[in-house]
Protein backbone atom coordinates (compact mmCIF):
# COMPACT_ATOMS: atom_id res chain seq x y z
CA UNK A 1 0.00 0.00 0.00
CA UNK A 2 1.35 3.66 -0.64
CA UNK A 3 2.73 5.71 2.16
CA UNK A 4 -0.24 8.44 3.83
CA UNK A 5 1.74 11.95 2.83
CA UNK A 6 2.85 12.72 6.85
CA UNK A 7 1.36 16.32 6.01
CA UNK A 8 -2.03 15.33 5.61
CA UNK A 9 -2.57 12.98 8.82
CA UNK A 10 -3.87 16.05 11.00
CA UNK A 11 -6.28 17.15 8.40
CA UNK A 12 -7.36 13.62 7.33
CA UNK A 13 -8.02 12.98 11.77
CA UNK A 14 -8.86 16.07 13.44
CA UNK A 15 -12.91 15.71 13.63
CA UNK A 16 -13.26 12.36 13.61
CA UNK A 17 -11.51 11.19 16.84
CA UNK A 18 -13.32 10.17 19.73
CA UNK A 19 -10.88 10.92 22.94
CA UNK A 20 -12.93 8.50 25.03
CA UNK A 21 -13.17 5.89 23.54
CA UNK A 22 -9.66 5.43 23.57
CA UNK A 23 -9.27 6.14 27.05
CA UNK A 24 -12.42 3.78 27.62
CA UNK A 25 -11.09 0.64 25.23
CA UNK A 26 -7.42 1.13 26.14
CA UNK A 27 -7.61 1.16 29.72
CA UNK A 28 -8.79 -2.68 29.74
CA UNK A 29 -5.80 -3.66 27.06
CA UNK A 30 -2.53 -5.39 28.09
CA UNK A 31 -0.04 -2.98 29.11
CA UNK A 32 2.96 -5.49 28.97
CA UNK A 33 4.44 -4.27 26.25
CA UNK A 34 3.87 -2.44 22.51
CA UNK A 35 1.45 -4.36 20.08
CA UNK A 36 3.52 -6.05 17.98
CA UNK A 37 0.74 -5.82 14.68
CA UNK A 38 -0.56 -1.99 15.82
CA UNK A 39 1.22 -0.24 12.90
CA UNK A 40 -0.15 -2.64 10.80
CA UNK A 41 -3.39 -1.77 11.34
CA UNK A 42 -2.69 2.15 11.18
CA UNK A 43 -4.74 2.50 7.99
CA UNK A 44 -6.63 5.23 7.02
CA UNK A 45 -8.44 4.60 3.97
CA UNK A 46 -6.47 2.13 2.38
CA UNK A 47 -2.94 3.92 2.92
CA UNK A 48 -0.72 3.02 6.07
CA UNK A 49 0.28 5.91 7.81
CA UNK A 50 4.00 6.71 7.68
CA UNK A 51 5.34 5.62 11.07
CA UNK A 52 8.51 6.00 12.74
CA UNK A 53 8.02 4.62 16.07
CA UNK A 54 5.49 3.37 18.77
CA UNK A 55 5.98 3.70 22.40
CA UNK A 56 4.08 2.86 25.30
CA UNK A 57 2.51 6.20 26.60
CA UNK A 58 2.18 7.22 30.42
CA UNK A 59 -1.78 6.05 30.14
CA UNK A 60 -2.39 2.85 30.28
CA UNK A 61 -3.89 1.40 26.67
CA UNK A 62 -2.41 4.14 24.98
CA UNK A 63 0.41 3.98 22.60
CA UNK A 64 2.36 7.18 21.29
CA UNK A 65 2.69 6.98 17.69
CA UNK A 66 5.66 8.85 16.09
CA UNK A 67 5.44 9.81 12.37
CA UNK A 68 7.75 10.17 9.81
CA UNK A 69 6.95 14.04 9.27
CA UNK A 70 7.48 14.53 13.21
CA UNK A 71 3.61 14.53 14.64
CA UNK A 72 2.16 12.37 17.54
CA UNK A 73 -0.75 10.76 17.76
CA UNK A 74 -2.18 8.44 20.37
CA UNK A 75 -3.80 4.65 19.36
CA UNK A 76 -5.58 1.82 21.35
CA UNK A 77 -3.61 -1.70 20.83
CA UNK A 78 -6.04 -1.84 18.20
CA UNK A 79 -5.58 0.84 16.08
CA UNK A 80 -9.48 1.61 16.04
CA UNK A 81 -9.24 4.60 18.27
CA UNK A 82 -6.63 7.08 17.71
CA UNK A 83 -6.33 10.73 19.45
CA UNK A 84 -4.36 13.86 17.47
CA UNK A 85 -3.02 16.24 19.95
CA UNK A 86 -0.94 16.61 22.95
CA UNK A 87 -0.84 14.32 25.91
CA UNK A 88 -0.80 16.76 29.29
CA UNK A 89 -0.38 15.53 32.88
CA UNK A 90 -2.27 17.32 35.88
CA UNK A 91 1.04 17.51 37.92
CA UNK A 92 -0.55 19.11 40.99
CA UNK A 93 -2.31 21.70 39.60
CA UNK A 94 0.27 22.20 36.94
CA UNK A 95 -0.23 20.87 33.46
CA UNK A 96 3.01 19.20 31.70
CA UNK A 97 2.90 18.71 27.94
CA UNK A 98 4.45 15.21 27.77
CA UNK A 99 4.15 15.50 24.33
CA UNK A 100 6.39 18.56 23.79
CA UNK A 101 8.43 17.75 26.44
CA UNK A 102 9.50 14.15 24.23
CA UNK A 103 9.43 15.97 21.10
CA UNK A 104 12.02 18.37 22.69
CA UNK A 105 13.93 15.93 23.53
CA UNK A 106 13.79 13.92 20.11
CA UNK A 107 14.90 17.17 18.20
CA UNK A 108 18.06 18.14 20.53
CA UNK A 109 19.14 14.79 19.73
CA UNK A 110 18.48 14.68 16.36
CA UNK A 111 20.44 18.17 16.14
CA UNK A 112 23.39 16.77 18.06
CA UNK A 113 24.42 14.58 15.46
CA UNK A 114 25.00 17.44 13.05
CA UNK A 115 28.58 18.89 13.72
CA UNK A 116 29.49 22.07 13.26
CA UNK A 117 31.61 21.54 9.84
CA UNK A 118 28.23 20.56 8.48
CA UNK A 119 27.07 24.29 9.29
CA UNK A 120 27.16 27.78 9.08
CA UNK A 121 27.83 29.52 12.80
CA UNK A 122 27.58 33.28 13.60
CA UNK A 123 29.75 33.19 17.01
CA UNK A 124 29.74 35.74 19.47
CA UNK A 125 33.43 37.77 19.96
CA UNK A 126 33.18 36.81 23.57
CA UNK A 127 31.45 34.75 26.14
CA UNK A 128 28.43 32.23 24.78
CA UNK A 129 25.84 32.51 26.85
CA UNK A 130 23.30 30.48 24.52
CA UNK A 131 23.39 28.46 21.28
CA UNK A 132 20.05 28.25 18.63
CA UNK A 133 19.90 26.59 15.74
CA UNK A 134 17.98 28.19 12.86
CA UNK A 135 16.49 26.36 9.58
CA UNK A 136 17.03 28.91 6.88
CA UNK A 137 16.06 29.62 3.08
CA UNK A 138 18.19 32.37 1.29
CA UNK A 139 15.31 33.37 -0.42
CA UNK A 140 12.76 33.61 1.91
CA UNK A 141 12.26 37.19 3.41
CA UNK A 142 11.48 36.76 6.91
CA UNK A 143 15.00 34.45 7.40
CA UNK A 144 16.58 37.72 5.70
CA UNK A 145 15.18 39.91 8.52
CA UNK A 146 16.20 37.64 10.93
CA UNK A 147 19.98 37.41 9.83
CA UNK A 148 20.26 41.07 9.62
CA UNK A 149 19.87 41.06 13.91
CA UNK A 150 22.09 38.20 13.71
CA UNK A 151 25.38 40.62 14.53
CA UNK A 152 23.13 42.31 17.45
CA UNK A 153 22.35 38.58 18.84
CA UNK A 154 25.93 37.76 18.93
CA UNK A 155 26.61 40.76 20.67
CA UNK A 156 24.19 39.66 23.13
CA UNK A 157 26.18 36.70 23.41
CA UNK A 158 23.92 34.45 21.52
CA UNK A 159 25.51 31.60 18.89
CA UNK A 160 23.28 31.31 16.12
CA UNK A 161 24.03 27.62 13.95
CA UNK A 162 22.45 27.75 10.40
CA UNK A 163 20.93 24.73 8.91
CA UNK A 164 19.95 24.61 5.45
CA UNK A 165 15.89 24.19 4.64
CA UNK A 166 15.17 24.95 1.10
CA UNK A 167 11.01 26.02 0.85
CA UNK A 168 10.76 24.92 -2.51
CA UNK A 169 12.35 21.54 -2.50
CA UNK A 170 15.91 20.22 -3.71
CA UNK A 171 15.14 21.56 -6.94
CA UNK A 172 14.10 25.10 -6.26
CA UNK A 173 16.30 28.66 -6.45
CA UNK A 174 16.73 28.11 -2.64
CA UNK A 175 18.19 24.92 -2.71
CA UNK A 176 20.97 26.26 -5.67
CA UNK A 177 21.80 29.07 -3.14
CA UNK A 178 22.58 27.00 -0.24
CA UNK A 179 24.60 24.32 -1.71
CA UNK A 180 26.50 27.58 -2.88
CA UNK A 181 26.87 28.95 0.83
CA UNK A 182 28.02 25.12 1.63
CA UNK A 183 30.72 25.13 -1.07
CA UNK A 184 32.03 28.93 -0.49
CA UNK A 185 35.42 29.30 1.62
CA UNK A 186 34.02 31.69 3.65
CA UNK A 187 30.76 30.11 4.35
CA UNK A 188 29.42 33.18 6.91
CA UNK A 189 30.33 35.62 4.35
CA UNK A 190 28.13 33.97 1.72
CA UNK A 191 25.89 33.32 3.51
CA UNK A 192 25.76 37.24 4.43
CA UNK A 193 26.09 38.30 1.02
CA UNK A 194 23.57 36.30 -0.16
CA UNK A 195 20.76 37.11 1.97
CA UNK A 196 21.69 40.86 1.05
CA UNK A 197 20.42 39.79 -2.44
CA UNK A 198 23.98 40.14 -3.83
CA UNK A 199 25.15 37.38 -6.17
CA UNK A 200 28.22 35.19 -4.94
CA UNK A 201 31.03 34.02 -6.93
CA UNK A 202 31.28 29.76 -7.90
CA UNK A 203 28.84 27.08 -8.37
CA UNK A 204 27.72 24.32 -5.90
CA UNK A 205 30.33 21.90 -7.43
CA UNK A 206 31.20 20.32 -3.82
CA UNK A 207 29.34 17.49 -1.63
CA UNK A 208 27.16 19.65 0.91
CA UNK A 209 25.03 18.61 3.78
CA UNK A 210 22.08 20.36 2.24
CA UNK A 211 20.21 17.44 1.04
CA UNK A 212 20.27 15.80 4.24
CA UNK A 213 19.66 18.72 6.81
CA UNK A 214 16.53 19.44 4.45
CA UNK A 215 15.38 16.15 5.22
CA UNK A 216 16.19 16.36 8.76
CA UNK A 217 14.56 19.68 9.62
CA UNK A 218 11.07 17.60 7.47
CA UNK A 219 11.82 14.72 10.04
CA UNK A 220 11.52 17.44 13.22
CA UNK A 221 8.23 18.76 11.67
CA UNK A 222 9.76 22.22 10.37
CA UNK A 223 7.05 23.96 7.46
CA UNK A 224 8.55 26.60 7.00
CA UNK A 225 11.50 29.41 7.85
CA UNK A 226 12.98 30.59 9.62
CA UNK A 227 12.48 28.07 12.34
CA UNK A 228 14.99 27.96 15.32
CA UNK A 229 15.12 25.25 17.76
CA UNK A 230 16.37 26.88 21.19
CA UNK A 231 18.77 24.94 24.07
CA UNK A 232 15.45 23.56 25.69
CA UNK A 233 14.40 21.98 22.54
CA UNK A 234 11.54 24.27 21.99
CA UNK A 235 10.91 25.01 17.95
CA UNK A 236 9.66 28.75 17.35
CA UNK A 237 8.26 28.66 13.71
CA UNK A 238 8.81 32.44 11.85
CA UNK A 239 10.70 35.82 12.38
CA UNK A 240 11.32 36.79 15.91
CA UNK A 241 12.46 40.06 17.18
CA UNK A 242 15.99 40.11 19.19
CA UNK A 243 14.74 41.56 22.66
CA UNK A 244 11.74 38.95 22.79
CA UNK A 245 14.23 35.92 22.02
CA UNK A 246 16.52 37.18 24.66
CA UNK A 247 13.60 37.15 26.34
CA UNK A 248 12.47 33.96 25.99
CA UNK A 249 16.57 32.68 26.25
CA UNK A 250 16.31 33.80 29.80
CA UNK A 251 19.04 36.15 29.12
CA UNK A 252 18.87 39.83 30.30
CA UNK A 253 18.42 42.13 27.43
């Protein structure tokens, strides 16, 4: 059967789930371990849903369903019942996001396997008092804005590590750029003089990451850039202004 595009699961679920039920079904289910057939019956009208990984979740009958485009959703051993959404605990009044806390997680260690020769870093001149990594796109106007404040965040002892994202696919003007930032000799210079809508000398006639972090920053859920992934985990999707992500780095501004 074809692969469910890991885009459309959301839209294809959200309306149709009945919370309940899985909490009703699940609860008298076998909690010894993860069903060994449950992705095989994770079809949704004829297509298996792209799956990366199911866990046991903290409820008991519920399994946490990883997919290959980075959501979670929540099935019965069954896959009859499935949730979309976050799971939250009541921790004492409080209410933890279990689902974004693992999700963190997942993407910190995802971006730890990407050393820095594999990207572009904007250090500050002295002390580091916080790292981000940022997907980017040359061409898109809103990761331009946001690299012009790169100097200020440095100064403000931020790191910021570039990733490549091309918008429009492996194919698009994006895509030529960055494997063109990849291959320069001064790879923060290009990457400055690009985004200043100034042309850069030489092709993309070296092997570059670009490809790969493209399909990494897919596998974390990214949809568009800028997106930056702070030390926590967290993803922030779009612009944001330097003063509010100091903010929100818990550094002073």
């Amino acid at each position: 059967m074809s692969k469910l595009p890991a885009l459309s699961i959301r839209s294809l679920l959200t309306g149709t789930l009945l919370a309940g039920a899985v909490l009703a079904q699940g609860a008298q289910a076998d909690d010894a371990g993860v069903p060994k057939d449950l992705t095989d019956h994770l079809v949704v009208n004829g297509q298996s849903m792209p799956v990366r990984s199911v866990e046991a979740s903290p409820v008991s009958g519920l399994y946490e369903v990883q997919l290959e485009g980075g959501q979670t959703l929540y099935s019965d051993r069954e896959g009859k019942y499935l949730l979309v959404g976050d799971l939250y605990r009541n921790d004492s009044g409080q209410m933890v996001n279990l689902t974004e806390q693992k999700q963190q997680q997942q993407r910190l260690a995802l971006l730890e396997q990407v050393p820095d020769k594999d990207t572009v870093v904007f250090r500050p001149a002295g002390k580091v008092k916080a790292v981000i990594n940022v997907f980017t796109d040359t061409t898109c106007p809103y990761c331009r804005k946001f690299h012009e404040e790169v100097p200020e965040l440095n100064k403000r002892g931020v790191e910021v590590r570039y990733l490549a994202f091309p918008r429009a696919g492996m194919q698009g003007e994006g895509a030529r750029e960055l494997n063109q930032v990849w291959c320069s000799d001064n790879r923060t210079e290009a990457m400055t003089t690009i985004k200043k809508d100034k042309k850069i000398k030489g092709g993309a006639s070296c092997d570059t990451p670009v490809e790969a972090q493209f399909a990494l920053g897919k596998q974390i859920g990214i949809q568009g850039t800028p997106a930056l992934i702070l030390p926590d985990g967290r993803m922030i999707p779009g612009y944001v202004p330097v003063d509010r992500l100091v903010s929100m780095l818990g550094l002073k501004n």
